[in-house]
N, C-alpha and C. Protein backbone atom coordinates (compact mmCIF):
# COMPACT_ATOMS: atom_id res chain seq x y z
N UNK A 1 78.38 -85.45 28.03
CA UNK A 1 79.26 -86.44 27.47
C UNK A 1 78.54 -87.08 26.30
N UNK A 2 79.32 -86.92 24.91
CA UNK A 2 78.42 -87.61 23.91
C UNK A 2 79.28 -88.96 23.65
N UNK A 3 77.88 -89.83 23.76
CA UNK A 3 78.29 -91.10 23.71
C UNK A 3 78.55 -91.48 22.28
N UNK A 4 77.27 -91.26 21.54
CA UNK A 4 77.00 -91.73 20.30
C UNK A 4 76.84 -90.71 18.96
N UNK A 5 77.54 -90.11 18.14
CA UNK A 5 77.01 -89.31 17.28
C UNK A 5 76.64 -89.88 16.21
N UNK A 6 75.71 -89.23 15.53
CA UNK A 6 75.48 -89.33 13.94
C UNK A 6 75.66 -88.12 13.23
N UNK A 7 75.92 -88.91 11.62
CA UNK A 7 76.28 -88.40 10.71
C UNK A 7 74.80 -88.55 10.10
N UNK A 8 74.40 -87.30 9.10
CA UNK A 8 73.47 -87.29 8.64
C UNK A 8 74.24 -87.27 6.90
N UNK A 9 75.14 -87.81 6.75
CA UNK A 9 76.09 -88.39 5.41
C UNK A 9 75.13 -89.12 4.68
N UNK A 10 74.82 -89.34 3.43
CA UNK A 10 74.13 -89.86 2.30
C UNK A 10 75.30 -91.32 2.20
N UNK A 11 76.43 -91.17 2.35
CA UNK A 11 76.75 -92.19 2.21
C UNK A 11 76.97 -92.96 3.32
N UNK A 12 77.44 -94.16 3.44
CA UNK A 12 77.78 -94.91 5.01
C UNK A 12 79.14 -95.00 5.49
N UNK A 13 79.59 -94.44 6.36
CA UNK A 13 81.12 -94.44 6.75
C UNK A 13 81.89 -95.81 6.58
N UNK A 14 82.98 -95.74 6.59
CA UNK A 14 84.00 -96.69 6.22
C UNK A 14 84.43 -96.82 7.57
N UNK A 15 84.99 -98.04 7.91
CA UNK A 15 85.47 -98.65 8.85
C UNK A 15 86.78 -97.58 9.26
N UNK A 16 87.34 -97.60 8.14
CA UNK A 16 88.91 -96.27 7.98
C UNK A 16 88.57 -95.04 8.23
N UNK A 17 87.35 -94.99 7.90
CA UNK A 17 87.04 -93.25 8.01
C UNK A 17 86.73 -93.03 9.74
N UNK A 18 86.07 -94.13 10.02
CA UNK A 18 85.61 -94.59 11.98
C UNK A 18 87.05 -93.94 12.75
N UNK A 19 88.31 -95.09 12.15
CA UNK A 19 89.31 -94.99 12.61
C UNK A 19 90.24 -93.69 12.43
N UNK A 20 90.03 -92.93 11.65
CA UNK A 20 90.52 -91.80 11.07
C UNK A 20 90.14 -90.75 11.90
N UNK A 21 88.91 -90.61 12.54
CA UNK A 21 88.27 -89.75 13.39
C UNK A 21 88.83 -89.96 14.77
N UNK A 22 88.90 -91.08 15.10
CA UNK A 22 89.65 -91.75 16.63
C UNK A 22 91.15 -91.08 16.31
N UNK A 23 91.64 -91.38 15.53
CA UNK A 23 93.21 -90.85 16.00
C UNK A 23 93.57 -89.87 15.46
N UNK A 24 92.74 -89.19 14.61
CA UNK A 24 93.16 -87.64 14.28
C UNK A 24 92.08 -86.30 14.92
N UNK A 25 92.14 -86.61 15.97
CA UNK A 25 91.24 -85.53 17.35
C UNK A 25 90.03 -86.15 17.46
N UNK A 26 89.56 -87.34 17.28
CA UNK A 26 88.57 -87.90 17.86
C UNK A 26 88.48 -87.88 19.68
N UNK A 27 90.10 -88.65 20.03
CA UNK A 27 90.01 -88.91 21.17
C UNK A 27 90.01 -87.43 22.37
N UNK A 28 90.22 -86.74 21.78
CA UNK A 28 91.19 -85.16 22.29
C UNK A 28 89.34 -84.58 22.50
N UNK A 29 88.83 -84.85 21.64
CA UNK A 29 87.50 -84.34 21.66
C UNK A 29 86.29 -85.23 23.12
N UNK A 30 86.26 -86.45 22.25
CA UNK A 30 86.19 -86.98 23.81
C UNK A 30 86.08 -86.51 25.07
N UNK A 31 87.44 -86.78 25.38
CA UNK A 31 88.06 -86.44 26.70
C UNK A 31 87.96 -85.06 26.97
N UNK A 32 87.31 -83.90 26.14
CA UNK A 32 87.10 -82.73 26.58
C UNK A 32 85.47 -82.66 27.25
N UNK A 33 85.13 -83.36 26.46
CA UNK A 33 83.98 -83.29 26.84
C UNK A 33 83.40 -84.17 27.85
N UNK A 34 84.28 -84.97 28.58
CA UNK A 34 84.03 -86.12 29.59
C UNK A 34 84.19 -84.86 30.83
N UNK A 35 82.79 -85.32 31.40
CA UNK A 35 82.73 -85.06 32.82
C UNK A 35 83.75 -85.51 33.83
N UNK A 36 84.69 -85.99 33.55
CA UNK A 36 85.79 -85.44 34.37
C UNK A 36 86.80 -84.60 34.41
N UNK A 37 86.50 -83.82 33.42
CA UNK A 37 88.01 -82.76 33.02
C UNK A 37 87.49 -81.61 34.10
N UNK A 38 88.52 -80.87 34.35
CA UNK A 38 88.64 -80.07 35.42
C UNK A 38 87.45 -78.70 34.78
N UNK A 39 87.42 -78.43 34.09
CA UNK A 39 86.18 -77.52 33.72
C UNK A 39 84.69 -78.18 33.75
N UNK A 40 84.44 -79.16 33.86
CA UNK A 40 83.47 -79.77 33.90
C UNK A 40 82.48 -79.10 35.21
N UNK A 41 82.98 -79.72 36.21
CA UNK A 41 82.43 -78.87 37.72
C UNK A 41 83.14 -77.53 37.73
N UNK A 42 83.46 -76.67 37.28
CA UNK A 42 83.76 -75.44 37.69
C UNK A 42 82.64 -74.37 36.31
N UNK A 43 82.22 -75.58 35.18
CA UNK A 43 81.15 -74.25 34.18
C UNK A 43 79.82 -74.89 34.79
N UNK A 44 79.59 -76.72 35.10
CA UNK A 44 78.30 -76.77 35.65
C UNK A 44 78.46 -77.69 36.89
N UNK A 45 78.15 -76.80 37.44
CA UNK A 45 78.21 -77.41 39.06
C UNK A 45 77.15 -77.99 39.43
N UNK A 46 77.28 -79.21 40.09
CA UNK A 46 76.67 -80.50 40.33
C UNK A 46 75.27 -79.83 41.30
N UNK A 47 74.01 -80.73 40.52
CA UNK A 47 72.48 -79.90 41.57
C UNK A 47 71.73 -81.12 41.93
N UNK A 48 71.45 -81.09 42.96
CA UNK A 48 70.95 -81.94 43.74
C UNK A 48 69.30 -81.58 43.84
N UNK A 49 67.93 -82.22 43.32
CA UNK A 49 66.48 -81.40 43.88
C UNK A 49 66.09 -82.56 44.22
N UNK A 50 65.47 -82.18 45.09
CA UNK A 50 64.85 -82.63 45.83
C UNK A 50 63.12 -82.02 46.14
N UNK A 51 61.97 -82.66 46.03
CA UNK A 51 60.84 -82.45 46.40
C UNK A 51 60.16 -83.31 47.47
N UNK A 52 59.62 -81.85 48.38
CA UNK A 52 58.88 -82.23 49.29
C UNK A 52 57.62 -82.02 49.18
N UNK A 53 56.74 -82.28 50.46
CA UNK A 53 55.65 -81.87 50.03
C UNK A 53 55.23 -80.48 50.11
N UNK A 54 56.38 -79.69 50.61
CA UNK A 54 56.14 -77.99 50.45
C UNK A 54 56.77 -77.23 49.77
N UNK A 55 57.63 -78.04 49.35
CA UNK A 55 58.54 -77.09 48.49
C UNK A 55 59.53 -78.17 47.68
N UNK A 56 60.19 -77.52 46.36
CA UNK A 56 61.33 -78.19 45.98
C UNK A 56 62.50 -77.75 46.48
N UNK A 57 63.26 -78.17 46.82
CA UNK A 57 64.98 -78.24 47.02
C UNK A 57 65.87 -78.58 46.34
N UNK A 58 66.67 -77.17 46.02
CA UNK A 58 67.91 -77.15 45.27
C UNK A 58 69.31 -76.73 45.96
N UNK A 59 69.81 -77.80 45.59
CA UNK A 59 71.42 -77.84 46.15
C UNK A 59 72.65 -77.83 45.49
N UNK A 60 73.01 -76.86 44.77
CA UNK A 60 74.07 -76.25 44.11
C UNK A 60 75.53 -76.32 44.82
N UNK A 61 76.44 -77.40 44.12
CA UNK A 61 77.80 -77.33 45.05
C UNK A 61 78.69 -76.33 43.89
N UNK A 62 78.73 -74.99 44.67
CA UNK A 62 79.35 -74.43 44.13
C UNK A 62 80.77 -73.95 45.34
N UNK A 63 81.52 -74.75 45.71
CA UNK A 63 82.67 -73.95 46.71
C UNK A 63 83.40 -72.54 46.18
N UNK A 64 84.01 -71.93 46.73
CA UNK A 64 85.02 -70.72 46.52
C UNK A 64 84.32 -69.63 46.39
N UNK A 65 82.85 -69.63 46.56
CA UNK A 65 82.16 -68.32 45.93
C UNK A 65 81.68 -67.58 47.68
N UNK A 66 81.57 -66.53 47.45
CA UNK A 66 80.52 -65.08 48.34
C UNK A 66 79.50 -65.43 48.06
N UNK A 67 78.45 -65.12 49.11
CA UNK A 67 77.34 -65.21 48.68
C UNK A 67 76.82 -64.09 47.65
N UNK A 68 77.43 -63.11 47.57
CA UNK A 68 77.49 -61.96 46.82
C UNK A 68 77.56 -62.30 44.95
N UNK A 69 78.05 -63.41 45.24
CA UNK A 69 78.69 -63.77 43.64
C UNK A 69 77.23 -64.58 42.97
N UNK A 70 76.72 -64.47 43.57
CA UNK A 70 75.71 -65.21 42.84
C UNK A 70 74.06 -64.53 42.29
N UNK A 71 73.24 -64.83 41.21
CA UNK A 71 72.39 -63.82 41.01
C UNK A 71 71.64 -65.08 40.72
N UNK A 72 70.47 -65.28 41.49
CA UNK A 72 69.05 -65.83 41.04
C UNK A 72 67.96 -64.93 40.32
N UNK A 73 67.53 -65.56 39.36
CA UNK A 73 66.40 -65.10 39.10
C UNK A 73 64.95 -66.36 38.39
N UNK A 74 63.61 -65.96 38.75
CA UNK A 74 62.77 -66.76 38.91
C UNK A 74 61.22 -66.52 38.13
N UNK A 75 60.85 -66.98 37.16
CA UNK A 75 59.55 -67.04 36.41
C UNK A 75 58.77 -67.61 36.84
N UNK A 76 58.00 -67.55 35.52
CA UNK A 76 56.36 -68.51 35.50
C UNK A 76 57.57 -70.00 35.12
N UNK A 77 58.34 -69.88 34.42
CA UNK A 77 58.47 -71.05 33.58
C UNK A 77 59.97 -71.78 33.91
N UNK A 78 60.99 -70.45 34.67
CA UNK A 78 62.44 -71.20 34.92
C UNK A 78 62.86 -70.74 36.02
N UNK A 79 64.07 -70.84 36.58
CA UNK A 79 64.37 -70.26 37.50
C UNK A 79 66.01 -70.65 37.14
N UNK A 80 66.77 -68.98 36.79
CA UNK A 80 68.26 -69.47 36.58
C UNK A 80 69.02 -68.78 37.81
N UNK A 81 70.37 -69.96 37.85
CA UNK A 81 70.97 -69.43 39.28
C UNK A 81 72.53 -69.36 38.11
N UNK A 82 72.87 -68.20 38.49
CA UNK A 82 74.32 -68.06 38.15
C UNK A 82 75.38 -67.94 39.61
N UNK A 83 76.49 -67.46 38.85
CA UNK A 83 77.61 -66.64 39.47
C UNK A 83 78.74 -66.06 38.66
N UNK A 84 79.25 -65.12 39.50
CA UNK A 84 80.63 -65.08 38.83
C UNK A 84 81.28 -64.53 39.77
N UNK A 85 82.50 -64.85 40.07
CA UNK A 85 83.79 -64.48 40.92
C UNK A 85 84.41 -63.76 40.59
N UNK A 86 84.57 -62.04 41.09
CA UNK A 86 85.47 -61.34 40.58
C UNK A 86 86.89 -62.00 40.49
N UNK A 87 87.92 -61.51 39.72
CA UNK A 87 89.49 -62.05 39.37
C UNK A 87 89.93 -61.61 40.41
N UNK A 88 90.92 -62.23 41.11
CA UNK A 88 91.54 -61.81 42.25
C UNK A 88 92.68 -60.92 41.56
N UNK A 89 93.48 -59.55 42.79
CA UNK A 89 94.46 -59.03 41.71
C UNK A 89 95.50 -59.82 42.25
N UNK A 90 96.34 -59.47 42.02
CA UNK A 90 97.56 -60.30 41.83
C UNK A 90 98.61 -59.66 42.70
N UNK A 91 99.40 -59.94 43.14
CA UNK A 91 100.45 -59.10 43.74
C UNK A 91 102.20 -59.45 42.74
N UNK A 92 102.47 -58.81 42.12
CA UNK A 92 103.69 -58.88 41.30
C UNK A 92 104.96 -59.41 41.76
N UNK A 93 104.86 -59.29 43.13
CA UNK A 93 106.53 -59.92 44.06
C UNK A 93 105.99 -61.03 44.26
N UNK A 94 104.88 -61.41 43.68
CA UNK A 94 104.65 -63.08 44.66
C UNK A 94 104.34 -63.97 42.99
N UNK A 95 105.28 -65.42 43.25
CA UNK A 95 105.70 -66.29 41.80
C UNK A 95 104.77 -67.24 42.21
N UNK A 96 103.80 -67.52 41.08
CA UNK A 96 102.90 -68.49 41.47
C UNK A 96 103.39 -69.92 41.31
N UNK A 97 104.09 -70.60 41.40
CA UNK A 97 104.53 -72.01 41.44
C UNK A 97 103.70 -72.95 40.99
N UNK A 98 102.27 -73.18 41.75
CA UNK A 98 101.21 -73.87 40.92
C UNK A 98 99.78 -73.63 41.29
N UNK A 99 99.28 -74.16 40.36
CA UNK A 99 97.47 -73.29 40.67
C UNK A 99 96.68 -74.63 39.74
N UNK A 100 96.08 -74.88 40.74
CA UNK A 100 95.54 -76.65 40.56
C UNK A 100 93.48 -75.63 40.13
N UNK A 101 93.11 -75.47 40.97
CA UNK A 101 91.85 -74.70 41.36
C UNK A 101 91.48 -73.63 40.38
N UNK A 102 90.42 -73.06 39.91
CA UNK A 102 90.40 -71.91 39.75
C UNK A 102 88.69 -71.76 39.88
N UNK A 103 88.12 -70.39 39.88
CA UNK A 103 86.44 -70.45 40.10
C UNK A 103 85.94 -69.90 38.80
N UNK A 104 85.19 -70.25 37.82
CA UNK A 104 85.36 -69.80 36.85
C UNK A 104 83.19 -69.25 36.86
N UNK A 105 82.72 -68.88 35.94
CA UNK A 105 81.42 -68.04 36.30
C UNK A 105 80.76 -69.10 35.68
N UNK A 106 79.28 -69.65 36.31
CA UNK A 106 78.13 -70.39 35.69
C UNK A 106 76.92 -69.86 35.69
N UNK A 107 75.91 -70.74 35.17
CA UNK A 107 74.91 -69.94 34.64
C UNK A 107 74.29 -71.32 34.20
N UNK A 108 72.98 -72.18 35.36
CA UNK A 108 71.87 -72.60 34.91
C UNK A 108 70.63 -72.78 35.02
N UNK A 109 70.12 -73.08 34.38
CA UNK A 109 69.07 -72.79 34.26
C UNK A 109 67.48 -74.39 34.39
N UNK A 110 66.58 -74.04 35.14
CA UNK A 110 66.14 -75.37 35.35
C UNK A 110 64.66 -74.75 35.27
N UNK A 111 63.54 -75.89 34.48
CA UNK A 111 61.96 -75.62 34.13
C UNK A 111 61.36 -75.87 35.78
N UNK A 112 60.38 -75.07 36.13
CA UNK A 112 60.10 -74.98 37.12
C UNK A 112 58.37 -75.36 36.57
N UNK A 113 57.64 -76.30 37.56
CA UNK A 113 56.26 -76.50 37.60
C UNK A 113 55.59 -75.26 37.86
N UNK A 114 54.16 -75.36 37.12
CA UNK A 114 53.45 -74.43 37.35
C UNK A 114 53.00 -74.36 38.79
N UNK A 115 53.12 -75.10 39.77
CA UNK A 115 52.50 -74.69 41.04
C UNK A 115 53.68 -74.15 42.19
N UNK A 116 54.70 -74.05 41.64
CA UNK A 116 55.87 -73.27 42.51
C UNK A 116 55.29 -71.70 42.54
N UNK A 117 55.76 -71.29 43.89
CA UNK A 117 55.16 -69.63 43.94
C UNK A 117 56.62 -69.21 43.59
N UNK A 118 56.90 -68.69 42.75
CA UNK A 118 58.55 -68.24 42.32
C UNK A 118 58.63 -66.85 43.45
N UNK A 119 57.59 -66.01 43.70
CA UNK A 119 57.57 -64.38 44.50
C UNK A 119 58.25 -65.09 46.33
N UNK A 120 58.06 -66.55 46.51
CA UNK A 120 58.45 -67.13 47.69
C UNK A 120 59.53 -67.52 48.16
N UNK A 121 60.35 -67.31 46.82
CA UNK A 121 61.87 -67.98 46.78
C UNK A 121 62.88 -67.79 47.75
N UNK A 122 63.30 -68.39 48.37
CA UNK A 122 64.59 -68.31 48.86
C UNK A 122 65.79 -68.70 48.94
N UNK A 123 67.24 -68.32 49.03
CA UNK A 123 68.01 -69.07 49.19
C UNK A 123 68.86 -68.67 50.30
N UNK A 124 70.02 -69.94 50.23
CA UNK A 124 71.12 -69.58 51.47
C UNK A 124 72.58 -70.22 51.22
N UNK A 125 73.29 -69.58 51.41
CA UNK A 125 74.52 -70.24 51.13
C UNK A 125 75.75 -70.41 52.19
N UNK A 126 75.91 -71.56 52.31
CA UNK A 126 76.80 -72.26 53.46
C UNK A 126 76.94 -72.93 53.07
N UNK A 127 79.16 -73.27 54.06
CA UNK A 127 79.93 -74.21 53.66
C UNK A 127 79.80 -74.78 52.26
N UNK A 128 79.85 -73.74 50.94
CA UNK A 128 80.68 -74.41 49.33
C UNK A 128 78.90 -74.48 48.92
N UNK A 129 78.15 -74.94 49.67
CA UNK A 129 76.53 -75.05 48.97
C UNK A 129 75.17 -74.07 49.19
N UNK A 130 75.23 -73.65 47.74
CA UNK A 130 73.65 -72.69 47.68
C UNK A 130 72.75 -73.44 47.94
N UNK A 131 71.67 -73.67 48.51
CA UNK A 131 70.76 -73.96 49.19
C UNK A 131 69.82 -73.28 48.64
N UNK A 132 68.85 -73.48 47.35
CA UNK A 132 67.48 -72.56 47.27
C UNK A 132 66.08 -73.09 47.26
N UNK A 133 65.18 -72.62 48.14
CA UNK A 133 63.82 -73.07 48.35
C UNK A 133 62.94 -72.65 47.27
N UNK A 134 62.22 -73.61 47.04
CA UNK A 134 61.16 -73.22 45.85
C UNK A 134 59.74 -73.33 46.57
N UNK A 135 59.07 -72.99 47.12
CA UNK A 135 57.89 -73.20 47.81
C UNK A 135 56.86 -73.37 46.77
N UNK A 136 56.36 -74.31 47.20
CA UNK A 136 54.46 -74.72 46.15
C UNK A 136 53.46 -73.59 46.46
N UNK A 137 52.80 -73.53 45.56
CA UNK A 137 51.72 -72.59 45.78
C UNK A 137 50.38 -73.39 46.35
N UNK A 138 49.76 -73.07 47.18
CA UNK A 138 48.81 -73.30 48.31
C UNK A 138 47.82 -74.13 47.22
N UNK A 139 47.31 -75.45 47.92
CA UNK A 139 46.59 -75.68 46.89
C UNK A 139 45.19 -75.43 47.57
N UNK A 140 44.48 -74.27 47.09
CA UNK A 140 42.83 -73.65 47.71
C UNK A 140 42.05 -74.59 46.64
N UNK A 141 41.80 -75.21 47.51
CA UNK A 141 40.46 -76.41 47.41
C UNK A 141 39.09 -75.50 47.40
N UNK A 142 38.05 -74.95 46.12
CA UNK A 142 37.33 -74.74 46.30
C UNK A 142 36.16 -75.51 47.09
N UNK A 143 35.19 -74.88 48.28
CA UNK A 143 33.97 -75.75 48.50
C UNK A 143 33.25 -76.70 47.45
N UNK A 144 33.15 -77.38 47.60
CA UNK A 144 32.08 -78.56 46.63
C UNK A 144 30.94 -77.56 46.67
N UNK A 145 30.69 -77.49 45.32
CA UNK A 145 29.28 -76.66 45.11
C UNK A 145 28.23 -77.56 44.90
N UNK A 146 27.29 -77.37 45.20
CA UNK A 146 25.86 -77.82 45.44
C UNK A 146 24.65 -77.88 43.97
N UNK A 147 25.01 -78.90 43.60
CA UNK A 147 24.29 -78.69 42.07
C UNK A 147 22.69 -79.18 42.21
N UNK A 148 21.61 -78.61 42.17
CA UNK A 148 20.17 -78.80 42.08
C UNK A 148 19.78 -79.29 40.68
N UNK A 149 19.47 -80.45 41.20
CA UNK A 149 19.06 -81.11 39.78
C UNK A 149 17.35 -80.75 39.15
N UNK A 150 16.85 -80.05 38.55
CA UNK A 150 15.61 -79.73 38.52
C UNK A 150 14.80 -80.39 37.15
């Protein structure tokens, strides 16, 4: 949602020109881009992380999907979780009246710390939410070495 834009204009906008933008697709623009329009949660679906002390937790509300529909993949540096929902076919004798819903395909993407083991990953998906574990990598405390002062 953009709150505030700038113009990188040499000159300084006019009060008329402000108003000119508001009622000739200013507002239309807006409101597309406000997190409440119905595409909003269906291109980025709401993530919940959470860190413990063994792992991070990610909670993806994605409803309507297979677990099939979805493709993780995991680096040194990101870890992106998509999906996409095949199109359902259609049956030709049947009149669709109305269609409020639809599942449409996402794709994001989040920076992962260097001490996540990404090769540890897991996920799970139940009731509408992916569920994926990020496990920390072990922290091996070398022995205190023994320095001889001579």
């Amino acid at each position: 949602m953009t709150l505030v834009k700038f113009h990188n204009n040499a000159h300084p906008r006019t009060f008329n020109g402000i108003v000119d933008d508001i009622f000739n697709g200013g507002w239309s623009r807006i409101i597309k881009d406000d997190f409440l329009t119905n595409d909003f949660f269906s291109t980025h679906p709401p993530v919940n992380i959470v860190e413990t002390k063994d792992a991070f937790l990610l909670d993806v509300v994605a409803p309507g999907f297979s677990k099939e529909d979805f493709k993780i993949s995991a680096d040194e540096k990101a870890i992106t979780i998509s999906a996409e929902r095949k199109t359902e076919t259609k049956d030709e004798n049947d009149k669709q009246v109305r269609r409020e819903f639809t599942f449409k395909s996402f794709k994001r993407s989040f920076s992962i710390s260097e001490n996540v083991d990404g090769s540890k990953t897991s996920a799970k998906y139940d009731n509408g939410i992916l569920k994926v574990t990020l496990p920390k990598k072990e922290n091996k405390q070398d022995a205190p070495k023994e320095i001889v002062v001579e």
